[in-house]
Protein backbone atom coordinates (compact mmCIF):
# COMPACT_ATOMS: atom_id res chain seq x y z
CA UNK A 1 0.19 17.64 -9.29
CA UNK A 2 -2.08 19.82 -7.17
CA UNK A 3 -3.72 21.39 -10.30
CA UNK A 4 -3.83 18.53 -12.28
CA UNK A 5 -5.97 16.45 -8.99
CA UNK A 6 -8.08 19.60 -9.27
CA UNK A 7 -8.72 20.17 -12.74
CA UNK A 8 -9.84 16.39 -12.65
CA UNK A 9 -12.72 17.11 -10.21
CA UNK A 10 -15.17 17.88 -12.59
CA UNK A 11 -14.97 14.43 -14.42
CA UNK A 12 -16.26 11.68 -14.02
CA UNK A 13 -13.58 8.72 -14.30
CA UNK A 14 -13.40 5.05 -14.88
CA UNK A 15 -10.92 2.70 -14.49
CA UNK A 16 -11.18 0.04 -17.54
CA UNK A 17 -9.28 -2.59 -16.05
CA UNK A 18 -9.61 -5.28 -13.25
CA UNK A 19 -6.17 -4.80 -12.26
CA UNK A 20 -5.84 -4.62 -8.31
CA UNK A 21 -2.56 -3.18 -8.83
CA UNK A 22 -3.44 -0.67 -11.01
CA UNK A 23 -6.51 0.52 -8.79
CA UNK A 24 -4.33 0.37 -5.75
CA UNK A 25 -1.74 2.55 -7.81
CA UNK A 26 -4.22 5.01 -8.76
CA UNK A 27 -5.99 4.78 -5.11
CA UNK A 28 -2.60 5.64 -3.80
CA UNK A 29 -2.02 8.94 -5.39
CA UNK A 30 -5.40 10.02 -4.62
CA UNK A 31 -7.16 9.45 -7.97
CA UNK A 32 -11.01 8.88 -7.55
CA UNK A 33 -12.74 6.40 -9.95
CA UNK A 34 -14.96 3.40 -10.00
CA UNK A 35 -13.89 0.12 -11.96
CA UNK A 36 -15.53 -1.40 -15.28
CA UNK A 37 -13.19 -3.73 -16.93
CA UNK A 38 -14.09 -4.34 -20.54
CA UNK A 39 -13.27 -7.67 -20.39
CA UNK A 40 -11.88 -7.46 -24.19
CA UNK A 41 -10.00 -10.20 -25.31
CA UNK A 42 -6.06 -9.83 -26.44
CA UNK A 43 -5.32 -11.73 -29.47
CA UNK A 44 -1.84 -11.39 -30.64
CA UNK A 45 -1.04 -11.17 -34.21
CA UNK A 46 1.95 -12.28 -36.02
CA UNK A 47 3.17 -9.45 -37.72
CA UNK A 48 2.90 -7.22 -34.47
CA UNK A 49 5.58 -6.13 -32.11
CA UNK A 50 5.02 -6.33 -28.45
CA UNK A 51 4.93 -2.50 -28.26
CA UNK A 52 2.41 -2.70 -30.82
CA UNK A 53 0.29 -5.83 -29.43
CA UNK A 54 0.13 -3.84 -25.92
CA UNK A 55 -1.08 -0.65 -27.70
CA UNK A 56 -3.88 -2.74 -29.36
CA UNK A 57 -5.06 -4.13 -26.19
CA UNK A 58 -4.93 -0.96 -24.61
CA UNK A 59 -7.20 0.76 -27.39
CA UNK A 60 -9.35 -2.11 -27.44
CA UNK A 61 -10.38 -2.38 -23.53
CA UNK A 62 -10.59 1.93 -23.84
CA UNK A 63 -12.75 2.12 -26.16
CA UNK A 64 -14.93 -0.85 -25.09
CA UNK A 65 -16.06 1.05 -22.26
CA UNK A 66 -15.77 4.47 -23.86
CA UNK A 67 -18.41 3.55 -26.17
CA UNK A 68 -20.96 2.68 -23.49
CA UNK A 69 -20.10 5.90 -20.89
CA UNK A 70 -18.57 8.56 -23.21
CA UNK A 71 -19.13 11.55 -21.06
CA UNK A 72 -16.66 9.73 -18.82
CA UNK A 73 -12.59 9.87 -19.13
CA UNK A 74 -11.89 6.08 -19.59
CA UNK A 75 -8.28 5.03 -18.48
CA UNK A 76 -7.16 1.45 -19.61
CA UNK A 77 -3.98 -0.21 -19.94
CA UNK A 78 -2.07 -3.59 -21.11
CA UNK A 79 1.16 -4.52 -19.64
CA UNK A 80 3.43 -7.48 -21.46
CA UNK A 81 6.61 -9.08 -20.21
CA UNK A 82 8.96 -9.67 -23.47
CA UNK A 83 11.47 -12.00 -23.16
CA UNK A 84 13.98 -11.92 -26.47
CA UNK A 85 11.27 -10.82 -28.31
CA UNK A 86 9.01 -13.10 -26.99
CA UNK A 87 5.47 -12.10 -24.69
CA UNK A 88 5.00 -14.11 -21.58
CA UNK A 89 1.56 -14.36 -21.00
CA UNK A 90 -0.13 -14.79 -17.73
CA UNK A 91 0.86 -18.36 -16.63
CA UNK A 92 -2.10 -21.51 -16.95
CA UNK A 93 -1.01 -23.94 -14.46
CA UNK A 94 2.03 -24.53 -12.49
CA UNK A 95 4.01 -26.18 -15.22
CA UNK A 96 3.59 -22.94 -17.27
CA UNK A 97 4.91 -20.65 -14.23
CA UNK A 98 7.80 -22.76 -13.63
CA UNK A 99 9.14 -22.38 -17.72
CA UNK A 100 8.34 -19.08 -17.22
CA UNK A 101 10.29 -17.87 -14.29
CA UNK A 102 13.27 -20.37 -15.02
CA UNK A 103 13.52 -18.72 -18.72
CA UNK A 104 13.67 -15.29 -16.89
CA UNK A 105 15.89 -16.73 -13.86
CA UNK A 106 19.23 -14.91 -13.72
CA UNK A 107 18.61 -12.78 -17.63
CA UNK A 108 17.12 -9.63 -18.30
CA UNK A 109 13.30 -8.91 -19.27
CA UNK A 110 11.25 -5.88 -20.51
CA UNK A 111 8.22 -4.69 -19.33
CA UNK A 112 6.25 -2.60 -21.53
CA UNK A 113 2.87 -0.40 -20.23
CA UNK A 114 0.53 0.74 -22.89
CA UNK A 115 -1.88 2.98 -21.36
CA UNK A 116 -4.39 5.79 -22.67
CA UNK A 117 -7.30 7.72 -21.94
CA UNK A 118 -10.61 8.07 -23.75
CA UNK A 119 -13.28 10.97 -23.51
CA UNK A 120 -15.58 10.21 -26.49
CA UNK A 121 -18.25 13.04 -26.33
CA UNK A 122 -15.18 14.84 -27.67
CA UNK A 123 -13.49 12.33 -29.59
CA UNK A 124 -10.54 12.65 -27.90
CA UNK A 125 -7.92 10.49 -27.01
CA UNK A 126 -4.31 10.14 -26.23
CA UNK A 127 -1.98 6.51 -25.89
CA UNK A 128 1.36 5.88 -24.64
CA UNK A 129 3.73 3.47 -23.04
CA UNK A 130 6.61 2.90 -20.92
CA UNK A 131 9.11 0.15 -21.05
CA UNK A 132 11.60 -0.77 -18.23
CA UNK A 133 13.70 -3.26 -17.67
CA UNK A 134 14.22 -6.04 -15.10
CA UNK A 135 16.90 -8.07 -14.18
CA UNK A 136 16.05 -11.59 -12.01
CA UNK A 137 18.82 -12.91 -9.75
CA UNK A 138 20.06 -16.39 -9.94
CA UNK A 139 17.57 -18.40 -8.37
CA UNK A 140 17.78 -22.31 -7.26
CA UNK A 141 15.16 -24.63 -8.39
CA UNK A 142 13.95 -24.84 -4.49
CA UNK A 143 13.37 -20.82 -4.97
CA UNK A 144 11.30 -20.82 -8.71
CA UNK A 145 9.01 -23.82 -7.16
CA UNK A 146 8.26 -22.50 -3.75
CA UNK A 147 7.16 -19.22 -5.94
CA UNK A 148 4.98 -21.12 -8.17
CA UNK A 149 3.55 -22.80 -5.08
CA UNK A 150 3.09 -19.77 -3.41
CA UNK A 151 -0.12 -19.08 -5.71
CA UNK A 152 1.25 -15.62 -6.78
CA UNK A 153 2.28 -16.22 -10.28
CA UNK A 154 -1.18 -16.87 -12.17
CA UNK A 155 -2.54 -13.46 -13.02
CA UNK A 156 0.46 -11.52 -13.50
CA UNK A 157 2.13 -11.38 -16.90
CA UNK A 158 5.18 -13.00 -16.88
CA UNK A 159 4.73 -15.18 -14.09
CA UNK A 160 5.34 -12.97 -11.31
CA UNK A 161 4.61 -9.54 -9.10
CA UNK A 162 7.23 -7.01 -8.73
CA UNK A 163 5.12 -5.79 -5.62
CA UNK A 164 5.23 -8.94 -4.05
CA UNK A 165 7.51 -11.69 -3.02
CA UNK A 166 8.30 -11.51 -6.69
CA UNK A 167 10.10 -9.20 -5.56
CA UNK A 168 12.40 -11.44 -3.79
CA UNK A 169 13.25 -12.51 -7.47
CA UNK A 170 14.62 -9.01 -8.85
CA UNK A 171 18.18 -7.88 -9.08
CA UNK A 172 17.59 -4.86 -11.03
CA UNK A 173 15.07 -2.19 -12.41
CA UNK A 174 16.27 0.30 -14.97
CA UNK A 175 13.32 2.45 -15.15
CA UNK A 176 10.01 3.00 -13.53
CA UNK A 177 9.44 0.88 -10.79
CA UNK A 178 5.66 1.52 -11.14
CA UNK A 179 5.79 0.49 -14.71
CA UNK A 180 6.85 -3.19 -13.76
CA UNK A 181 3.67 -3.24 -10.71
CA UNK A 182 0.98 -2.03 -13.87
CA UNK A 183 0.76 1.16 -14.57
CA UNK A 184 4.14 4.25 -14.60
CA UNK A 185 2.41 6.54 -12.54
CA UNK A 186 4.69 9.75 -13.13
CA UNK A 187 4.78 9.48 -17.42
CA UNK A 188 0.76 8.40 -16.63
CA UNK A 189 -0.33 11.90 -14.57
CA UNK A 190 2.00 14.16 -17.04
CA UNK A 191 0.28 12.68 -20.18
CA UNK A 192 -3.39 13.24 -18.13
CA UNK A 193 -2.72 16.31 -17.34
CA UNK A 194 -1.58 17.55 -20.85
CA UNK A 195 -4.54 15.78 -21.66
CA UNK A 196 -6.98 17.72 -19.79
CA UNK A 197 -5.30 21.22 -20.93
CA UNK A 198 -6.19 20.21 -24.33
CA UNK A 199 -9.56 19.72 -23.95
């Protein structure tokens, strides 16, 4: 990790996402960057899988801002919660959150984190993902609806924050933890480091 933070010193790095999680993650292991979310819009296509929706979105908001700074190594990301197939989106209101969580009380979800990073004066590029999976307890109806009313829900897909008092709500995680908050940071530094050797 040492050599990897110090091969990184000579970049300059941005952050293509407005995700406080994500720029708290990064923060946290001592990653220095500065924030310009692409604000790219995700439209999902029938014939795609989820994998392949969140590795669209990715690209997309990468390249957005590659395009505009590329001398700079552009990280972005897109993480889905799939449900049987199905991607819950960031809830709308309340009556949104509450379908949400109660399809996900007491069953099993995936999380899947498609992530990448960009440095287009060399038309380079490299993008991954992560899935885990997360298991909600049994929850009452008093439980779902104090969550929705706590505000937290709204802009987190899937309805809720594993680093929050969603996590109150989780059972189980088989996988990376960091996956489920936005972004897996060990698969993330491994793939940026083999990254930078390459260059």
């Amino acid at each position: 990790m040492l050599s990897l933070l110090k091969d990184i010193d000579s970049y300059k790095i941005i952050l293509a996402s407005q995700s406080p999680r994500r720029f708290e993650l990064l923060k946290m292991v001592g990653l220095e960057f500065k924030v310009l979310p692409s604000h790219v819009r995700e439209n999902y296509k029938d014939h795609q899988s989820p994998l392949e929706y969140a590795l669209e979105n990715a690209r997309k908001k990468g390249q957005a801002v590659a395009s505009k700074y590329p001398d700079h190594l552009v990280i972005s990301a897109d993480t889905i919660v799939v449900y049987k197939n199905e991607i819950l989106e960031k809830p709308d209101d309340d009556a949104h959150a509450l379908s949400v969580l109660k399809k996900l009380n007491g069953k099993t979800h995936r999380v899947i984190t498609a992530f990448g990073i960009i440095l287009k004066s060399q038309n380079k590029s490299v993008f991954t993902h992560e899935i885990t999976s997360v298991k909600f307890r049994k929850l009452s109806e008093h439980e779902i609806r104090a969550y929705v009313e706590s505000g937290e829900p709204f802009d987190k897909a899937g309805g809720y924050g594993a680093q929050g008092m969603g996590s109150l709500l989780i059972e189980k995680v088989d996988g990376c933890f960091f996956n489920v908050v936005g972004l897996p940071l060990a698969k993330f530094f491994l793939t940026f480091d083999k990254f930078l050797r390459q260059l």
